[in-house]
N, C-alpha and C. Protein backbone atom coordinates (compact mmCIF):
# COMPACT_ATOMS: atom_id res chain seq x y z
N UNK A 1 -35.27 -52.95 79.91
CA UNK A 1 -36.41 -53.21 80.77
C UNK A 1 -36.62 -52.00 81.65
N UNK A 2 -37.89 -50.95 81.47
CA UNK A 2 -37.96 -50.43 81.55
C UNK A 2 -38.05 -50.66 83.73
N UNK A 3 -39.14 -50.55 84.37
CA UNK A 3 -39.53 -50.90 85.54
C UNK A 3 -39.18 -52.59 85.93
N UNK A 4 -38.72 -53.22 85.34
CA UNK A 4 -38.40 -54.70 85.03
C UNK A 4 -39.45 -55.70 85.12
N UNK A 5 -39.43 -56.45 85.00
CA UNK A 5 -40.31 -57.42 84.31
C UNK A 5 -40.08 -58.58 85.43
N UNK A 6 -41.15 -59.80 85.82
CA UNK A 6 -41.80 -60.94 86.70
C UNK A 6 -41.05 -61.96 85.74
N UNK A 7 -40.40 -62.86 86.74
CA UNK A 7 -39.96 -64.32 85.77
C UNK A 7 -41.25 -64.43 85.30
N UNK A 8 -42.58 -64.82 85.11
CA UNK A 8 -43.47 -65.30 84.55
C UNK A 8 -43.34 -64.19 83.28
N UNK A 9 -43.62 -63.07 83.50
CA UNK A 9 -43.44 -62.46 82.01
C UNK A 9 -42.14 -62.74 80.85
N UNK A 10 -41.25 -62.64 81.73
CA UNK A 10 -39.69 -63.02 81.03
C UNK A 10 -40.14 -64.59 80.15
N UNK A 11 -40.66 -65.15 81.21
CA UNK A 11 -40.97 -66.63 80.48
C UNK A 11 -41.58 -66.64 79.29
N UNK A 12 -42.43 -65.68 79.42
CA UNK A 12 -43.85 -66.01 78.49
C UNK A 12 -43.31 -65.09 77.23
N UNK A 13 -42.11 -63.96 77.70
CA UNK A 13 -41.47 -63.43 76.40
C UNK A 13 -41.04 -64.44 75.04
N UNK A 14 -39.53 -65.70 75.94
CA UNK A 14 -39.20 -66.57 75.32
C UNK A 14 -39.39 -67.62 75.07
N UNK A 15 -40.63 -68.08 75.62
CA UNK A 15 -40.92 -69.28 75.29
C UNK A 15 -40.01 -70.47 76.48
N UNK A 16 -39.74 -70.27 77.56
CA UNK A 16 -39.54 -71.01 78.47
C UNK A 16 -39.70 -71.06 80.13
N UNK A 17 -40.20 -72.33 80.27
CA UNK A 17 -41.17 -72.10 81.43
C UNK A 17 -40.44 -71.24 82.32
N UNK A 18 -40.98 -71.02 83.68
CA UNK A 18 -40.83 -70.09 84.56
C UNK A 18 -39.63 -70.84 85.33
N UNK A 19 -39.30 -72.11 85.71
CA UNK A 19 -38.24 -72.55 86.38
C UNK A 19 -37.02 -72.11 85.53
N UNK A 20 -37.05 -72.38 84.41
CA UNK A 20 -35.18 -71.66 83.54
C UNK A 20 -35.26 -71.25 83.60
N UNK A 21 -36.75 -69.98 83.48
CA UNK A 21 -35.99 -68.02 83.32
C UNK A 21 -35.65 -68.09 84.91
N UNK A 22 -35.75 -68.70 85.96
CA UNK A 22 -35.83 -68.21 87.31
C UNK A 22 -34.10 -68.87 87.59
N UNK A 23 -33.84 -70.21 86.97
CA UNK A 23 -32.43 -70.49 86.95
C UNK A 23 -31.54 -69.62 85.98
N UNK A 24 -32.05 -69.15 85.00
CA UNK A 24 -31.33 -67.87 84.43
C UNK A 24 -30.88 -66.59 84.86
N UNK A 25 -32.02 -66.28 85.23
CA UNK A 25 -32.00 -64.86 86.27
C UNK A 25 -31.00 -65.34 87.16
N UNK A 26 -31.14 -66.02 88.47
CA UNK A 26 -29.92 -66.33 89.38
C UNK A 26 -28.76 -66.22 88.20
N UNK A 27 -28.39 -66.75 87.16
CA UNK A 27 -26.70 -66.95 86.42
C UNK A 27 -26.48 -65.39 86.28
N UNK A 28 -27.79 -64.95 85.64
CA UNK A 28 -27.30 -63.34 85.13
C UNK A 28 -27.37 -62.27 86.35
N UNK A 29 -27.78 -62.72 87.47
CA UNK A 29 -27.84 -61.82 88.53
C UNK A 29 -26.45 -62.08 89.06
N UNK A 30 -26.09 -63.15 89.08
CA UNK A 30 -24.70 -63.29 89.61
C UNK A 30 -23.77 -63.10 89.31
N UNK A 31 -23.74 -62.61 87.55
CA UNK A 31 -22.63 -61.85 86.77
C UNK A 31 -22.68 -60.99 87.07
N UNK A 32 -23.96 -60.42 87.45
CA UNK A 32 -24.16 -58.94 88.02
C UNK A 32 -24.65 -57.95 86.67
N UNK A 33 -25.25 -58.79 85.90
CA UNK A 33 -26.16 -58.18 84.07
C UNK A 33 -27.44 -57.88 85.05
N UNK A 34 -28.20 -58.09 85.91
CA UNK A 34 -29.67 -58.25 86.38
C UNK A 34 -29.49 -57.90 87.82
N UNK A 35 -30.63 -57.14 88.48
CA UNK A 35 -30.64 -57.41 89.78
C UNK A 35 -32.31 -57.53 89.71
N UNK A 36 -32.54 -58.25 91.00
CA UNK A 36 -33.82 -58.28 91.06
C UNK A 36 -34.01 -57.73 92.47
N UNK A 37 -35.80 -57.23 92.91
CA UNK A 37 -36.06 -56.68 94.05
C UNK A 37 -37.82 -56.77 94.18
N UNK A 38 -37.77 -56.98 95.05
CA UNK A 38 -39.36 -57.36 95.51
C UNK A 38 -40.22 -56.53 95.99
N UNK A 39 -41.53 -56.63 95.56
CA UNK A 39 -42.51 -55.67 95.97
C UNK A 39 -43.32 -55.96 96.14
N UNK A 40 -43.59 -56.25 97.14
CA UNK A 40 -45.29 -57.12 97.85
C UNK A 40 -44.45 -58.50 97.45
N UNK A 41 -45.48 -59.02 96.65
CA UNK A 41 -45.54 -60.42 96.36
C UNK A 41 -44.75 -61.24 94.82
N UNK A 42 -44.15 -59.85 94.79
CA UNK A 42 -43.38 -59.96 92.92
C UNK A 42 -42.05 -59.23 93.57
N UNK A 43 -41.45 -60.29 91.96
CA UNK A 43 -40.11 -59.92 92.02
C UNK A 43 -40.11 -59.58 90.68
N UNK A 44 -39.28 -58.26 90.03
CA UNK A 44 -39.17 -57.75 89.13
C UNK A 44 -37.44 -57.71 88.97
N UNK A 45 -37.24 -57.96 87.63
CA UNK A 45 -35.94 -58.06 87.58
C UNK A 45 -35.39 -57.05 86.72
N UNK A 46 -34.16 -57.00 86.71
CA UNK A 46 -33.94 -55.30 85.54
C UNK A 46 -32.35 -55.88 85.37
N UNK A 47 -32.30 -55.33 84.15
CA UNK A 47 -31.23 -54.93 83.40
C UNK A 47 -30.11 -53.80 83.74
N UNK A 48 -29.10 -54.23 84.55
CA UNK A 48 -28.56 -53.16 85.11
C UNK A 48 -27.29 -52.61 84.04
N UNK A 49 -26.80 -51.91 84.01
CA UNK A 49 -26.28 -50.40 83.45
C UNK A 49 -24.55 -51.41 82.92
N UNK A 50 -24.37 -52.24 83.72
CA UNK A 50 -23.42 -53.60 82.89
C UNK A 50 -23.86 -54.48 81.84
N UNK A 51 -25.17 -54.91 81.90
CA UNK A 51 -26.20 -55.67 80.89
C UNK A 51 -26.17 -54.77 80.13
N UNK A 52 -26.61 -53.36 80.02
CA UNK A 52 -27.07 -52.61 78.78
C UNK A 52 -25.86 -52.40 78.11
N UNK A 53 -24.87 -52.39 78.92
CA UNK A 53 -23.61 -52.19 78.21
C UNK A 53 -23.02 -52.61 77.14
N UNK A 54 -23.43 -54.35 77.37
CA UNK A 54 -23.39 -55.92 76.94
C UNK A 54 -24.19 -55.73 75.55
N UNK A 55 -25.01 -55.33 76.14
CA UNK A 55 -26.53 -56.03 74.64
C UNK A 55 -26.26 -54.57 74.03
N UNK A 56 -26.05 -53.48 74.25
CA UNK A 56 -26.46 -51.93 73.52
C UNK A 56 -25.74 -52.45 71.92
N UNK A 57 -24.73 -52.80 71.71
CA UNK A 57 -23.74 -53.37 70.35
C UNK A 57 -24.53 -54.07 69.38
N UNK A 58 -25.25 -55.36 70.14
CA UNK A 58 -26.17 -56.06 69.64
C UNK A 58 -27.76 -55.38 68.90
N UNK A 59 -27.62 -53.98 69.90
CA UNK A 59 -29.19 -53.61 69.65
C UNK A 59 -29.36 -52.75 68.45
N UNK A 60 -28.45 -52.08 68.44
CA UNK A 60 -28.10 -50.90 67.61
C UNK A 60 -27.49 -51.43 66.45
N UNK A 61 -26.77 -52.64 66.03
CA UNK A 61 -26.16 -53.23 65.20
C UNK A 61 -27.71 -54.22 64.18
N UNK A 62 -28.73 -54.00 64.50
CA UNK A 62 -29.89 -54.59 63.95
C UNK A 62 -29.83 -56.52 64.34
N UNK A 63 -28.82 -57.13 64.98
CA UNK A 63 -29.09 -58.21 65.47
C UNK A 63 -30.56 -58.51 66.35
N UNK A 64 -30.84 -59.52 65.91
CA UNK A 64 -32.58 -60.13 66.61
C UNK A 64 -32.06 -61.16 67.44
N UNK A 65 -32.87 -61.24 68.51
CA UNK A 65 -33.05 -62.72 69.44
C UNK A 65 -33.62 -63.54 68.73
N UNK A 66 -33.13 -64.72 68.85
CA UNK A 66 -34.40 -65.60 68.51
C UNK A 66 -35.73 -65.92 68.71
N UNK A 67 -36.60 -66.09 68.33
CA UNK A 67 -38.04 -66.29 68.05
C UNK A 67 -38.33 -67.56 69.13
N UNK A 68 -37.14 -68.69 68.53
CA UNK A 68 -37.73 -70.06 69.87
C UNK A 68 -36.03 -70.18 70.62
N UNK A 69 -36.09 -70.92 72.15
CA UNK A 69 -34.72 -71.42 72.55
C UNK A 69 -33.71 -72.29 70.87
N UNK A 70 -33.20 -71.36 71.42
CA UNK A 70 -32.18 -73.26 70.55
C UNK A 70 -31.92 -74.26 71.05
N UNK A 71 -31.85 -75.60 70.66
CA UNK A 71 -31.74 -76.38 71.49
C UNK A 71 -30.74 -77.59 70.64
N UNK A 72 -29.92 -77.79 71.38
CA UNK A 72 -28.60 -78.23 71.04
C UNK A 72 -28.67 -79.91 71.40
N UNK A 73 -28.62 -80.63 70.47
CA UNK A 73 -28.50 -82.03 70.88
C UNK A 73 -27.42 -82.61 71.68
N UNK A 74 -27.32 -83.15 72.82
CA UNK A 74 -26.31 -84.31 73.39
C UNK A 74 -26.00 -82.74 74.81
N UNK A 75 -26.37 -81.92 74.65
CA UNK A 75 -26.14 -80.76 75.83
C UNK A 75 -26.67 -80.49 76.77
């Protein structure tokens, strides 16, 4: 993420509304994968230099995200 990206965009990436990417962001900001920071009236979130660390294996190895959430019965 280049300049980082608005929970509403993040949302509208994966296909889930704006309240999970915004309860997501808090989990991954608190691992410390994300920080976020505000400007005016937006919050943009980024991929910090521990996250890229994480996913770079995944990226370069030709693995894809999924297309929709998965969604796991009885979870």
């Amino acid at each position: 993420m280049d300049g980082g990206r608005t929970t509403s965009e993040l949302a509208g990436r994966v296909g889930l509304s704006p309240a999970t990417v915004s309860h997501h962001v808090t989990v991954l900001r608190e691992a410390g994968l994300l920080t976020s920071r505000r400007i005016g009236g937006v919050v943009l979130h980024t991929v910090t230099r521990l996250g890229t660390d994480l996913l770079e294996p995944a990226m370069t190895s030709g693995i894809r995200p999924c297309s929709k959430p998965v969604v796991r019965g009885g979870i």
